[in-house]
PDB file of N, CA and C in Angstrom:
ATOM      1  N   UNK A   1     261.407 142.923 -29.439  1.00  0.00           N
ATOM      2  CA  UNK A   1     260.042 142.726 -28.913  1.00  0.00           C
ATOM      3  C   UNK A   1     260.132 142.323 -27.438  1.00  0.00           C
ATOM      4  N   UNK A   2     259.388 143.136 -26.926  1.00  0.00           N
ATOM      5  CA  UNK A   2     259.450 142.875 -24.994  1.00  0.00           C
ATOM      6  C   UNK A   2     259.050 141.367 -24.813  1.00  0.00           C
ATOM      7  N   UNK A   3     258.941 141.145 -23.727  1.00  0.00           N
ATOM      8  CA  UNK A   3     258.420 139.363 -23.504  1.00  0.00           C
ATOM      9  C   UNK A   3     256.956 139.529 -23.004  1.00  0.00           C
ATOM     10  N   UNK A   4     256.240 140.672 -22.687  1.00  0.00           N
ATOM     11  CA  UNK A   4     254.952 140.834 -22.656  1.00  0.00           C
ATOM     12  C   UNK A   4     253.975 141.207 -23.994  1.00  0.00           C
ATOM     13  N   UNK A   5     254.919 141.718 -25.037  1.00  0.00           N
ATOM     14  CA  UNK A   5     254.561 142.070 -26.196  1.00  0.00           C
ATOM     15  C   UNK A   5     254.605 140.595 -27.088  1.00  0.00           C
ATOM     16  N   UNK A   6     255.373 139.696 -26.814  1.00  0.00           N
ATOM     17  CA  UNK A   6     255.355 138.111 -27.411  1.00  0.00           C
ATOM     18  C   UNK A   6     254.187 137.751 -26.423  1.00  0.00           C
ATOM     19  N   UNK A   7     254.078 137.650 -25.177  1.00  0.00           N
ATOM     20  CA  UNK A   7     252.913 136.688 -24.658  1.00  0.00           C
ATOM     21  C   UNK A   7     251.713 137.233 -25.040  1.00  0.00           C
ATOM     22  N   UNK A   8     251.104 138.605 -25.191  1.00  0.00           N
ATOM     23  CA  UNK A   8     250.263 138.701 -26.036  1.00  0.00           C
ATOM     24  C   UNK A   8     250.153 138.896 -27.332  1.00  0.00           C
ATOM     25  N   UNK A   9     251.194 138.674 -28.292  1.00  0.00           N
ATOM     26  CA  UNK A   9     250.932 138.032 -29.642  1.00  0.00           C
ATOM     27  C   UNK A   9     250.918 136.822 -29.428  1.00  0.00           C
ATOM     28  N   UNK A  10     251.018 135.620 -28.314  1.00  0.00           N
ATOM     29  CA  UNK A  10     250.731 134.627 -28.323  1.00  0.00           C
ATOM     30  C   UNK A  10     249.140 134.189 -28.337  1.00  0.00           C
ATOM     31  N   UNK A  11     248.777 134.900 -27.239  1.00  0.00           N
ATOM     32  CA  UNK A  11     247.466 135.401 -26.964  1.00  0.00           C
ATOM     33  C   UNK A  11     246.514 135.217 -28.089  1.00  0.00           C
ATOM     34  N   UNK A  12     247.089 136.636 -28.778  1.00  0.00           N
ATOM     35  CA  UNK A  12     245.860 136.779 -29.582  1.00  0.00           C
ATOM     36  C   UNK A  12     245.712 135.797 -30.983  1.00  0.00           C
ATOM     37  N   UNK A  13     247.479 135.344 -30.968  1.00  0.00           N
ATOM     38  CA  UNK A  13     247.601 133.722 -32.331  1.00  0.00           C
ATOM     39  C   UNK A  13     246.144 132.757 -31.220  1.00  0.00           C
ATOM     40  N   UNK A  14     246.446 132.503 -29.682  1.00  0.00           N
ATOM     41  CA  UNK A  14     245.599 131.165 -29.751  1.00  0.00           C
ATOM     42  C   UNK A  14     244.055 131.786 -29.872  1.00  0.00           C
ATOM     43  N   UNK A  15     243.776 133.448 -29.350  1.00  0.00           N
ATOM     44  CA  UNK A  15     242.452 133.228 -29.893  1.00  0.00           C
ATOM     45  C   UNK A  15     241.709 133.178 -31.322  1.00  0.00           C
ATOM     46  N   UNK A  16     242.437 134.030 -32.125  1.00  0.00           N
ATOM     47  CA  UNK A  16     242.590 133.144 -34.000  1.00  0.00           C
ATOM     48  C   UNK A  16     242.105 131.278 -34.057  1.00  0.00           C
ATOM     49  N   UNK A  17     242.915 130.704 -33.490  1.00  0.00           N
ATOM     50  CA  UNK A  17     242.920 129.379 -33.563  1.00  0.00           C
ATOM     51  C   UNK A  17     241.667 129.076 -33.061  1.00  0.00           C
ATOM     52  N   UNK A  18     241.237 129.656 -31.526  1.00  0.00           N
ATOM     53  CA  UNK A  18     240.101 129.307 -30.921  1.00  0.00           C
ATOM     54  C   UNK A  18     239.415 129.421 -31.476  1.00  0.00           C
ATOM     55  N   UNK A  19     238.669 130.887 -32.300  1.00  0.00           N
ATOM     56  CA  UNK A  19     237.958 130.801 -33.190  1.00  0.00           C
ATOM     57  C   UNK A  19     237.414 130.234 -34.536  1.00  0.00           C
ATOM     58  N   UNK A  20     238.741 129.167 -34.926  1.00  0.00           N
ATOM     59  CA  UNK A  20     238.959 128.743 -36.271  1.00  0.00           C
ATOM     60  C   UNK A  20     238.056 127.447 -35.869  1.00  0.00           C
ATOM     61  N   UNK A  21     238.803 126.897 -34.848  1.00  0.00           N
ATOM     62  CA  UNK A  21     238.024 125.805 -34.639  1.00  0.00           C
ATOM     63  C   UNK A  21     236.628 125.834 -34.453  1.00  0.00           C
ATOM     64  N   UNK A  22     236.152 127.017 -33.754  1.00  0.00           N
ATOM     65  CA  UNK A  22     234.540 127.030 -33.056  1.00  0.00           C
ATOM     66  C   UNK A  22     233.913 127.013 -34.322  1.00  0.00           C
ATOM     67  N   UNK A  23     234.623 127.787 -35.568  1.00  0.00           N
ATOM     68  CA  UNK A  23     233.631 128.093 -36.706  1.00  0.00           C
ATOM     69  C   UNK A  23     233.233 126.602 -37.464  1.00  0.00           C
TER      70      UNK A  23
END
């Protein structure tokens, strides 16, 4: 996995989270 392909699966894990919380 490239290191741009991890920073946006990082990405899209914290917006999951972001959303978990807002709900």
């Amino acid at each position: 996995m490239s290191e741009r392909e991890q920073y946006h699966h990082g990405d899209l894990r914290r917006a999951i989270m972001t959303a978990a919380v807002d709900t």
